[in-house]
C-alpha atoms as a PDB file:
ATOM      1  CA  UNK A   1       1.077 -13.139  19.040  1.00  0.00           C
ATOM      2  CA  UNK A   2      -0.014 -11.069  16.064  1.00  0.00           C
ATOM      3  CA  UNK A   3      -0.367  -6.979  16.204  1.00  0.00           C
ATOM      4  CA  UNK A   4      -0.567  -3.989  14.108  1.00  0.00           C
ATOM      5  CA  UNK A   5       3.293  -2.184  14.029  1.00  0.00           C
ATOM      6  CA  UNK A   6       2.353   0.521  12.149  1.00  0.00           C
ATOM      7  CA  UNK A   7       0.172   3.405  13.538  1.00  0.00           C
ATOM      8  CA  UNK A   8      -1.667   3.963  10.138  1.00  0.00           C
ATOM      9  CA  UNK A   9      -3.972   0.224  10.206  1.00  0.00           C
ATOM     10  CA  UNK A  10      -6.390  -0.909  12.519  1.00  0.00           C
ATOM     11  CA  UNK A  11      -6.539  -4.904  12.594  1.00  0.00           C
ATOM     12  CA  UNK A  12     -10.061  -5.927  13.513  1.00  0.00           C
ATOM     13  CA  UNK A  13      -9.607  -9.702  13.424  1.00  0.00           C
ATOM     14  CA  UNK A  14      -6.917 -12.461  12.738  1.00  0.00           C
ATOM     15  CA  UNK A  15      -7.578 -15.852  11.658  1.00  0.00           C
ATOM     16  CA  UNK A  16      -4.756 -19.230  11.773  1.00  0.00           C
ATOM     17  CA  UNK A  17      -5.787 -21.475   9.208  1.00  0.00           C
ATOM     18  CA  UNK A  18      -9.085 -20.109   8.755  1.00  0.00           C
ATOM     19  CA  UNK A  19     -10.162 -20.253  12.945  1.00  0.00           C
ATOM     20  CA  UNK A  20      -9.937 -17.117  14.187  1.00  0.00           C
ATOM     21  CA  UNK A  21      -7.403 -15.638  17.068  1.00  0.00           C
ATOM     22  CA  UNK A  22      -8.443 -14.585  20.476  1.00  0.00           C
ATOM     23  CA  UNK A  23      -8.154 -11.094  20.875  1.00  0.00           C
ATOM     24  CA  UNK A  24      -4.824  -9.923  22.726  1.00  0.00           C
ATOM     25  CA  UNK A  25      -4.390  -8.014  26.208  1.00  0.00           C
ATOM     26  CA  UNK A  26      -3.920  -4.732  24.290  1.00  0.00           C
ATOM     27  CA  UNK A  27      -6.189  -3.364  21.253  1.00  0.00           C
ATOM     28  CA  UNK A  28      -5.081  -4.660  17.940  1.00  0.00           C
ATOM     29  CA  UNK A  29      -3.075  -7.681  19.430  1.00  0.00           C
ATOM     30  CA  UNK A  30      -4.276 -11.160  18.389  1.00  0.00           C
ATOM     31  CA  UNK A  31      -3.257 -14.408  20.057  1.00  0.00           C
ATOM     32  CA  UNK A  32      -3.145 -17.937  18.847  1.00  0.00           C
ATOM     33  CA  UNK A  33      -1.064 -21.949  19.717  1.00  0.00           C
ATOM     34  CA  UNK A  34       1.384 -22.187  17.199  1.00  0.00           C
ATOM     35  CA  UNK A  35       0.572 -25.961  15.987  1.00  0.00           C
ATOM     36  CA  UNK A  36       3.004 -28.379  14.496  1.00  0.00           C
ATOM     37  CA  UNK A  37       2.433 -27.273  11.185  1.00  0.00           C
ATOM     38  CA  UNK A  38       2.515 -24.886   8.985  1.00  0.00           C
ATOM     39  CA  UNK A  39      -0.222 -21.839   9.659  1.00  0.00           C
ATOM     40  CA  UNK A  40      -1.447 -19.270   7.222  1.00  0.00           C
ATOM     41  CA  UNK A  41      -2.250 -15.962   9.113  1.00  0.00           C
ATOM     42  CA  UNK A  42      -5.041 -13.512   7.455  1.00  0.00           C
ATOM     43  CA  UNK A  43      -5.893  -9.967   9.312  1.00  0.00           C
ATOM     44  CA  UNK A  44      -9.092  -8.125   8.328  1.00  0.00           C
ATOM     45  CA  UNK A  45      -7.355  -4.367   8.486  1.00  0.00           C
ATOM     46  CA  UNK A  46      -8.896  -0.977   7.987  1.00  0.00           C
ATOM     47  CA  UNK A  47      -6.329   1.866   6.607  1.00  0.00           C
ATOM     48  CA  UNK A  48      -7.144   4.789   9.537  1.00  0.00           C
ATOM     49  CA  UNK A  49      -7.617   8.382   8.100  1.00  0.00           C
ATOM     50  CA  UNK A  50      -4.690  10.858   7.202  1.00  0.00           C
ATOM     51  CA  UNK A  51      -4.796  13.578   8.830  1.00  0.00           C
ATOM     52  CA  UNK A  52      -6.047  16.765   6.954  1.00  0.00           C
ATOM     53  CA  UNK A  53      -3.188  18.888   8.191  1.00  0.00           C
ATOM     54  CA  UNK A  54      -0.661  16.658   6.080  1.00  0.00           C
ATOM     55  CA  UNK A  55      -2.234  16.740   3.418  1.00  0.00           C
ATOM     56  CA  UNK A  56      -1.054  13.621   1.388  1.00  0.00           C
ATOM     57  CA  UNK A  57      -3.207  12.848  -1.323  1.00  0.00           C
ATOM     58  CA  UNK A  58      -3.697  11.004  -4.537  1.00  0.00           C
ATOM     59  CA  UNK A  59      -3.338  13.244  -8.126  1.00  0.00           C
ATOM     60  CA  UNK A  60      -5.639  12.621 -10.154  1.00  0.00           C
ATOM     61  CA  UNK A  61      -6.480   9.214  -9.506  1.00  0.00           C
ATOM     62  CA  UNK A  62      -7.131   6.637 -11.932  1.00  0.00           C
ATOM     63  CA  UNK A  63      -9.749   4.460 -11.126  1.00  0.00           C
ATOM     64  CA  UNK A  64      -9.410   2.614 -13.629  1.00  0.00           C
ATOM     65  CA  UNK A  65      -6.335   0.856 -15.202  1.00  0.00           C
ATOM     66  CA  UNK A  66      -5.545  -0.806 -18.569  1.00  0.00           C
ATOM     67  CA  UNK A  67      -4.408  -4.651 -18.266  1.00  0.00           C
ATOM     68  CA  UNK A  68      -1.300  -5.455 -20.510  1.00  0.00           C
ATOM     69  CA  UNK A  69      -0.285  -2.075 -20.450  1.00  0.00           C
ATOM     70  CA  UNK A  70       2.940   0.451 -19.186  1.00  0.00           C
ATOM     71  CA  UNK A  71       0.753   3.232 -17.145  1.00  0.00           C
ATOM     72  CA  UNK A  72       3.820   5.426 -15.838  1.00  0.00           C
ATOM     73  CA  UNK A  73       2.354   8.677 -14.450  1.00  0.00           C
ATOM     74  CA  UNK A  74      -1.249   7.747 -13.870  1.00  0.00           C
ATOM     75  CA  UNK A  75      -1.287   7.436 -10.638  1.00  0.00           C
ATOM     76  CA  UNK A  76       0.508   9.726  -8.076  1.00  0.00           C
ATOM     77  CA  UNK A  77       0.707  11.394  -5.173  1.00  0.00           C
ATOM     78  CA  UNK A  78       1.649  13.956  -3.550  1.00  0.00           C
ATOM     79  CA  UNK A  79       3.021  14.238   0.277  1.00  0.00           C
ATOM     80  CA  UNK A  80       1.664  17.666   0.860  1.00  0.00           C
ATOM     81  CA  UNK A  81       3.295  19.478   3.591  1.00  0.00           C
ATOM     82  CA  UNK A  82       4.951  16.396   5.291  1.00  0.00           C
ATOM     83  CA  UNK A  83       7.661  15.624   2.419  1.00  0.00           C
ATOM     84  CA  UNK A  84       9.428  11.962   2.380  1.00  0.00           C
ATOM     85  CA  UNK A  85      13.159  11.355   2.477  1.00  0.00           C
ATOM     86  CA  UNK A  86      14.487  10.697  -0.807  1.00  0.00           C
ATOM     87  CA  UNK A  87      16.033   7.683  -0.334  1.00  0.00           C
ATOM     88  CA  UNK A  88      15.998   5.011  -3.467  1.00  0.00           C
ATOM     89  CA  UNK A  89      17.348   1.458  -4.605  1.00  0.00           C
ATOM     90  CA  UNK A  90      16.576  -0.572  -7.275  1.00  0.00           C
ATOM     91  CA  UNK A  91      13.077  -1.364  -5.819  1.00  0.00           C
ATOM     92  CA  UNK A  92      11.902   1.860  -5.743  1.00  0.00           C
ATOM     93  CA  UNK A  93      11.789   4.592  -2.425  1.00  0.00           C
ATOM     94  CA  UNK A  94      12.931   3.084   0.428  1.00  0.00           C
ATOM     95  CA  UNK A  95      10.624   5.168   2.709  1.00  0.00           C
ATOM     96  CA  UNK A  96       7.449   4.965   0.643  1.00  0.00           C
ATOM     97  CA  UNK A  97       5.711   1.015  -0.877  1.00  0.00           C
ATOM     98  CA  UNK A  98       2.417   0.358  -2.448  1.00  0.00           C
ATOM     99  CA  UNK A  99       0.488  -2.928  -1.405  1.00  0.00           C
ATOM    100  CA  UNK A 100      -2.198  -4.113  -3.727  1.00  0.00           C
ATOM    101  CA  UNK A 101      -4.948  -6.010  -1.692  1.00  0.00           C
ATOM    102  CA  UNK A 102      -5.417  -7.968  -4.451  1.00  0.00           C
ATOM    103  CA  UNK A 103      -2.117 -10.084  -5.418  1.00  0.00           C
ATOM    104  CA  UNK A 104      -3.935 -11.928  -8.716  1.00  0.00           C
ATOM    105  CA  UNK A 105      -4.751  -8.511 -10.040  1.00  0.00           C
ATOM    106  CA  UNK A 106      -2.016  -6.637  -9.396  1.00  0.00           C
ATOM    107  CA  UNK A 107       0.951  -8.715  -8.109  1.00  0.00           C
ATOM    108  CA  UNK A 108       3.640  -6.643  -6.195  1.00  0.00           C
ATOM    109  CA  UNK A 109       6.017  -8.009  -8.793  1.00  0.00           C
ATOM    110  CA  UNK A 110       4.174  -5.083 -11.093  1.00  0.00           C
ATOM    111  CA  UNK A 111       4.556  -1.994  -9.089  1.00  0.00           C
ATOM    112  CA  UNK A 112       7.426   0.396  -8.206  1.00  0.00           C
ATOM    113  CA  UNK A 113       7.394   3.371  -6.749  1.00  0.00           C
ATOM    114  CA  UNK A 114       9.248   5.842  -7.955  1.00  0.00           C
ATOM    115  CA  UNK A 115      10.097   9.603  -6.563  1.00  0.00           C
ATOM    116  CA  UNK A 116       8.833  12.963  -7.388  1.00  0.00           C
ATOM    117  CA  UNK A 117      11.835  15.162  -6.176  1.00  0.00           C
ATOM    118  CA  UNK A 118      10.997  18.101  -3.886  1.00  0.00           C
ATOM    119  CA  UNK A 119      12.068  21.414  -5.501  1.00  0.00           C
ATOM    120  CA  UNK A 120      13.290  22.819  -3.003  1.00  0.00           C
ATOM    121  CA  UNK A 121      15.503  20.411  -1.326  1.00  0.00           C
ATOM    122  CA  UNK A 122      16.367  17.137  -3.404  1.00  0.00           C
ATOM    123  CA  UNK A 123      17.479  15.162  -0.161  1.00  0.00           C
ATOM    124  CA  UNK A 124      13.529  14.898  -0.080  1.00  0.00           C
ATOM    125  CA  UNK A 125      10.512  13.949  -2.233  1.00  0.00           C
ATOM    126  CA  UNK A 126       7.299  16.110  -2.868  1.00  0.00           C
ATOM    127  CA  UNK A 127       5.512  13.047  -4.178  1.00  0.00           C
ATOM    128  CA  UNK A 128       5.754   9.573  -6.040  1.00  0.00           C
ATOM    129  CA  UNK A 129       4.681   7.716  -9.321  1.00  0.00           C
ATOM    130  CA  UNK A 130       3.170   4.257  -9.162  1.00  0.00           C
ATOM    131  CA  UNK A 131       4.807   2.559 -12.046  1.00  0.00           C
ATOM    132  CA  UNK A 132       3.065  -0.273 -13.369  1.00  0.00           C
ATOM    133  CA  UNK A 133       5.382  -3.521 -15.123  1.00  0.00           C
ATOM    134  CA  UNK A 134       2.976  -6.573 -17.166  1.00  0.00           C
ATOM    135  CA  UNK A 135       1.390  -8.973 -14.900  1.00  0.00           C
ATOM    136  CA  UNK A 136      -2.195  -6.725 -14.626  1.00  0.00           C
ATOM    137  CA  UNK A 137      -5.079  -8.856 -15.040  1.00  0.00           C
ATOM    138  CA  UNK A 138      -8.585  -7.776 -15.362  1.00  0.00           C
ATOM    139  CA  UNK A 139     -10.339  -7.324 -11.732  1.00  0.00           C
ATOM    140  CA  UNK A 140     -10.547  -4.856  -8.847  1.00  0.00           C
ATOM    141  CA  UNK A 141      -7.798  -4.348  -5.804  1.00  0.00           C
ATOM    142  CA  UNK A 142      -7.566  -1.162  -3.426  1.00  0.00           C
ATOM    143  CA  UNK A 143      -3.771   0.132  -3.274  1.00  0.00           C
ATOM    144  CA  UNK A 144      -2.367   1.197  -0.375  1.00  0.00           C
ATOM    145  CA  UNK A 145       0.432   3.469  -0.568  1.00  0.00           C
ATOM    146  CA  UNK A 146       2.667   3.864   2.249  1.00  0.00           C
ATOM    147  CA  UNK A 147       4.790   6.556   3.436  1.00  0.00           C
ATOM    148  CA  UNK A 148       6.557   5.058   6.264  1.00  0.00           C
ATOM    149  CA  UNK A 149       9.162   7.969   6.976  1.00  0.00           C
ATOM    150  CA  UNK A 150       5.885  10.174   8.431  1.00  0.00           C
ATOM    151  CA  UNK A 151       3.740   6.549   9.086  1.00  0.00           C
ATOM    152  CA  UNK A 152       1.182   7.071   7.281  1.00  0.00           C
ATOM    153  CA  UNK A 153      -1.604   5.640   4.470  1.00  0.00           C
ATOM    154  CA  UNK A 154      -3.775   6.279   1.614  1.00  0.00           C
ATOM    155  CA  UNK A 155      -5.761   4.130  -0.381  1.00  0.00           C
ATOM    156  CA  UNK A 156      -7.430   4.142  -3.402  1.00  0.00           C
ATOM    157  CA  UNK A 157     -10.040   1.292  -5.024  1.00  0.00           C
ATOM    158  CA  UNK A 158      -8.681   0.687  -8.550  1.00  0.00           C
ATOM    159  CA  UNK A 159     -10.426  -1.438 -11.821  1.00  0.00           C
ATOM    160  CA  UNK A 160      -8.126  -3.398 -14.109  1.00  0.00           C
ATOM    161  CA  UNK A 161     -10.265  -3.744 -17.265  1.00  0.00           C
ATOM    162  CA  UNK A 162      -9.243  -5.793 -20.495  1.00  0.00           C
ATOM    163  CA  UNK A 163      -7.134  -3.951 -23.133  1.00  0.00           C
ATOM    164  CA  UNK A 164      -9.390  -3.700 -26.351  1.00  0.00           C
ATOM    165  CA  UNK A 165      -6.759  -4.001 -29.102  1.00  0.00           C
END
């Protein structure tokens, strides 16, 4: 059995090796036999909308990003009115990750999230900074940035275009 555990996707199918699953007793539940082998599971997912009242949003977003380059503050956001424990390791927040839909473009390997510390109370964050490592190759990927302490998700269609030395 395959479903959705976070409240901020919709899954609309799931496929096992290409064939896709029968849909599950409850909504966004897929089912499937588990063969002998091994099975590669792919979900067509939609990111559902934040609410207004929140207000998280992206900064000034970038649409476009340099390949071969360090980016730093280009792309951020900010949590609005629901702000996000400021929690961090080595990785980045714990309560906040960015997925790139597009692993060849941007590989996870080349993103961290880092914390934009609320002003007001520095056990929590205002906002973050999507810091970008090499590994960017030219194509397009939508990131999803995820603030799990409040579940919830933006995205944001993004262009990596060729560095013109």
């Amino acid at each position: 059995t395959v479903s959705d555990a976070w409240n901020f996707i919709s899954v609309s199918k799931v496929y096992a090796n290409g064939t896709e699953c029968a849909a599950g007793s409850e909504a966004g539940e897929f089912t499937f036999t588990m063969p002998e082998k091994d099975v590669t599971v792919t979900a067509e997912v939609t990111v559902n909308a934040v609410s207004e009242d929140d207000g998280m949003t992206w900064e000034n977003p970038e649409e476009t990003i340099m390949a071969d380059s360090l980016i730093n503050d280009s792309l951020r956001v900010d949590f609005g009115s629901e702000l996000v424990q400021n929690s961090t390791s080595s990785d980045g927040m714990t309560y906040a990750e960015v997925i790139s839909t597009n692993q060849d473009v941007i590989p996870a390997s080349s993103m961290r999230v880092e914390s934009i510390e609320s002003s007001g109370n520095g056990a929590y964050a205002s906002g973050a900074r999507i810091l970008f490592d090499d590994g960017l190759t030219a194509g397009e990927t939508t990131l999803i940035f995820i603030d799990t302490d409040n579940d919830r998700a933006i995205t944001l269609d993004v262009t990596v275009v060729p560095r013109n030395y």
